[in-house]
Protein backbone atom coordinates (compact mmCIF):
# COMPACT_ATOMS: atom_id res chain seq x y z
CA UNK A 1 0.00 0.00 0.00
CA UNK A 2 1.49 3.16 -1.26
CA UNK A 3 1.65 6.19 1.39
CA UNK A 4 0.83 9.45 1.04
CA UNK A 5 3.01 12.36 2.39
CA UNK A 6 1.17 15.64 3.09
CA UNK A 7 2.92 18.66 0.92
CA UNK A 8 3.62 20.93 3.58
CA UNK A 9 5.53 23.65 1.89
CA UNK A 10 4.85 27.02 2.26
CA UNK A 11 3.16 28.66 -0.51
CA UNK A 12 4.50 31.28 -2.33
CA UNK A 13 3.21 34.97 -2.41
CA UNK A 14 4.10 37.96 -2.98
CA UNK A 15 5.43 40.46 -0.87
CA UNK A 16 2.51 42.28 1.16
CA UNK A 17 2.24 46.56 0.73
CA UNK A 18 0.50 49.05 3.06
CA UNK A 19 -2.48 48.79 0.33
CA UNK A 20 -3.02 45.33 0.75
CA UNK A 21 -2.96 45.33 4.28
CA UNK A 22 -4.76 48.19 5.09
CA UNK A 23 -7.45 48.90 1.70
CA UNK A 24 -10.20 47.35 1.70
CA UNK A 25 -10.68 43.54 1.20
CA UNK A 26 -11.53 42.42 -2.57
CA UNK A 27 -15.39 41.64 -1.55
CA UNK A 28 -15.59 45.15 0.03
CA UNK A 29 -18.88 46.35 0.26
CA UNK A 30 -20.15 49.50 -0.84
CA UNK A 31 -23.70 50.52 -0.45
CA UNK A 32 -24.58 54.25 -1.45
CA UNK A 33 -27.98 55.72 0.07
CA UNK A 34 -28.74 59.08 -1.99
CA UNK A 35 -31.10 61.32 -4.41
CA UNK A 36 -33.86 61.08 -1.80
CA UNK A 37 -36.85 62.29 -3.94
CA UNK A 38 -40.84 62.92 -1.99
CA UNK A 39 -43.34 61.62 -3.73
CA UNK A 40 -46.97 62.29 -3.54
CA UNK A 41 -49.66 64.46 -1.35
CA UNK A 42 -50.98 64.84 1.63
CA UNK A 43 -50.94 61.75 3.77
CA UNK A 44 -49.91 59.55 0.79
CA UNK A 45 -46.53 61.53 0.34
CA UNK A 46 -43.36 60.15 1.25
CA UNK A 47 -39.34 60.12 0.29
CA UNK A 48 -37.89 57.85 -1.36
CA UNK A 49 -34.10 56.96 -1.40
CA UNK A 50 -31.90 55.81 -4.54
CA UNK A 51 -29.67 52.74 -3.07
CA UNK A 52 -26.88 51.95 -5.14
CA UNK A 53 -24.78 48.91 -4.17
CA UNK A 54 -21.13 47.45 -6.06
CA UNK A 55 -21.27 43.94 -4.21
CA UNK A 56 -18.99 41.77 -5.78
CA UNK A 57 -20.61 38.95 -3.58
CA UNK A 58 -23.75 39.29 -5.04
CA UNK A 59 -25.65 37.89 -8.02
CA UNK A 60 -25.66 41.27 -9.46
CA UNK A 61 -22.52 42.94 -9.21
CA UNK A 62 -24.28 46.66 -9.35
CA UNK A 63 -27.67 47.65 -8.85
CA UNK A 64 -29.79 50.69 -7.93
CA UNK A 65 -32.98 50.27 -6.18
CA UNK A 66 -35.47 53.15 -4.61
CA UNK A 67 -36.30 52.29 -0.93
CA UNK A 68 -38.54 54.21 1.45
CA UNK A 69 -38.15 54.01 5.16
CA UNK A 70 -41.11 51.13 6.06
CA UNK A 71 -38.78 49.33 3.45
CA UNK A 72 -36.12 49.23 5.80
CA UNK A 73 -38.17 48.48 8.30
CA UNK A 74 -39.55 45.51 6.85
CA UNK A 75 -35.74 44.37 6.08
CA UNK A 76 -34.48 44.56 9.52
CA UNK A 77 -37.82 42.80 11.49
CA UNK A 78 -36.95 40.02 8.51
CA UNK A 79 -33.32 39.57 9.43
CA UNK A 80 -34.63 39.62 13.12
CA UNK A 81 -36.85 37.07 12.78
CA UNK A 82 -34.96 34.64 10.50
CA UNK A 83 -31.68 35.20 11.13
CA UNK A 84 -29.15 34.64 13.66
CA UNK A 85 -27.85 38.25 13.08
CA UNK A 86 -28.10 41.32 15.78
CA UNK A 87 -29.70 43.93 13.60
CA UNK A 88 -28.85 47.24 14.51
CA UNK A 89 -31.47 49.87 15.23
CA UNK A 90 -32.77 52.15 12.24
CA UNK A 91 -32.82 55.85 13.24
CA UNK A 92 -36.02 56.46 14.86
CA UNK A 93 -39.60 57.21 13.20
CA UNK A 94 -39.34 60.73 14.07
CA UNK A 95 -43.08 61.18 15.23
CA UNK A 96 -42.56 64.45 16.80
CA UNK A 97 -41.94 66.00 13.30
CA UNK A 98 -45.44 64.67 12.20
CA UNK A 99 -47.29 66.61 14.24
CA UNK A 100 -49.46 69.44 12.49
CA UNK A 101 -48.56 73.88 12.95
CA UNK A 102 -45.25 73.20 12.68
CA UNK A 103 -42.48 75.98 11.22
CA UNK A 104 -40.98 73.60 8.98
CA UNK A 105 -42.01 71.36 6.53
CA UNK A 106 -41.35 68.33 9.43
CA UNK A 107 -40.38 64.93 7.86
CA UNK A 108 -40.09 66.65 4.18
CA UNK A 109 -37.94 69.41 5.38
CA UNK A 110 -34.03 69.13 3.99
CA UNK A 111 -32.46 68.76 6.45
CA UNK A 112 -34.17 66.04 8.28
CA UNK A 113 -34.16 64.16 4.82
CA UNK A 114 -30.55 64.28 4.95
CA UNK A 115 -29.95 63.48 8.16
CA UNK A 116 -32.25 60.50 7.60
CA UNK A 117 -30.20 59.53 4.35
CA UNK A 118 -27.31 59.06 6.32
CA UNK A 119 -28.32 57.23 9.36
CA UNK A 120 -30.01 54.74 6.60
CA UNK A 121 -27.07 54.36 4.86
CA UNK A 122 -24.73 53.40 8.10
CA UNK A 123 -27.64 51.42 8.93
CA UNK A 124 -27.78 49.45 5.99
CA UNK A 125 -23.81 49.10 5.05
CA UNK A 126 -24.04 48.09 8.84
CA UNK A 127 -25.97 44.75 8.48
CA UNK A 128 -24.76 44.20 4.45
CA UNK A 129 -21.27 43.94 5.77
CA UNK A 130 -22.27 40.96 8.13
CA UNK A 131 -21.36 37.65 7.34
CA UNK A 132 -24.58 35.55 8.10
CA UNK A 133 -26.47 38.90 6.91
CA UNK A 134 -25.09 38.64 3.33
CA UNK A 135 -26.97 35.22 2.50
CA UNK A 136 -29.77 36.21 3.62
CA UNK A 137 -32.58 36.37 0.63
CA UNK A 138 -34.57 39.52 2.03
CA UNK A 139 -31.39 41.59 2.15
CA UNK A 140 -30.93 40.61 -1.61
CA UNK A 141 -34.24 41.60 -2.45
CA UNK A 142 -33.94 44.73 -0.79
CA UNK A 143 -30.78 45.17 -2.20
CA UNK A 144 -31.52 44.32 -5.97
CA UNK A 145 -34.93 43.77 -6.95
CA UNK A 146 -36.79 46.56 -8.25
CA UNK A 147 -39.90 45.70 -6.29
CA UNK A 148 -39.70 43.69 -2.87
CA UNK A 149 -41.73 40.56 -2.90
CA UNK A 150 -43.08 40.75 0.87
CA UNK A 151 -44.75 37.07 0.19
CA UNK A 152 -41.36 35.64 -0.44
CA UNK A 153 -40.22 32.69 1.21
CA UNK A 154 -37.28 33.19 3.70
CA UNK A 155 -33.95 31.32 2.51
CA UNK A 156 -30.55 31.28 2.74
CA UNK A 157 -28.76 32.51 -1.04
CA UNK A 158 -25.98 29.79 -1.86
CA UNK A 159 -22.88 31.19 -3.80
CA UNK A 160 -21.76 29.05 -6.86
């Protein structure tokens, strides 16, 4: 019976620069929340938010999607209640600047839709950037699919 002998040489690679230790990795994720635009009248007016991902991960390598905040909602109560991820919080529903009389234009006004844009998009390169996250089917609808299927059947996405 003829052994086998494990090949335990080293393999060769090439020297390591300050780039390649310190750039980012070569499935880095980048997720772009932007061009919020409101929509409608009255109480059927809302913003929307362009969300422009370059995930090399992905089935789609880059994709732009428009997602409204009770989109995000409905992504992060899926990933809490199928996955094994710790979601972290969405910036809050700001109630206060629903209210009626106000000076400003409340939720519509510029400066809250900014402020909004951002705390979305830490939010959301937040939870893609997590490992168990990024196989998750609802953040891949959310992330690529024009419209979200809310009927869809929760699954893990397997990488060929």
């Amino acid at each position: 019976m003829a052994e086998t002998i494990a090949d335990t040489r080293r393999l060769i690679s090439k020297p390591q620069n300050l780039n390649d230790a310190y750039g980012p990795p070569s499935n880095f994720l980048e997720i772009d929340v932007g061009n919020p635009q409101t929509v409608g009248v009255g109480r059927g007016r809302f913003t929307t938010y362009e969300i422009r991902t370059n995930l090399p991960i992905f089935k789609l390598k880059e994709s732009t999607v428009r997602r409204r905040y009770s989109d995000f909602e409905w992504l992060r109560n899926e990933l809490e209640r199928e996955s094994k991820v710790v979601v972290p919080p969405l910036p809050g529903k700001a109630l206060l600047r629903q209210l009626p009389f106000r000076g400003d234009d409340g939720i519509f006004d510029d400066s809250f839709i900014e402020e909004r844009k951002q705390a979305l998009e830490q939010f959301i390169n937040k939870v893609a950037g997590h490992p168990l996250a990024q196989n998750e089917r609802c953040l891949h609808m959310f992330l690529q699919d024009e419209v979200i299927d809310k009927n869809y059947t929760p699954s893990k996405i397997r990488h060929t």
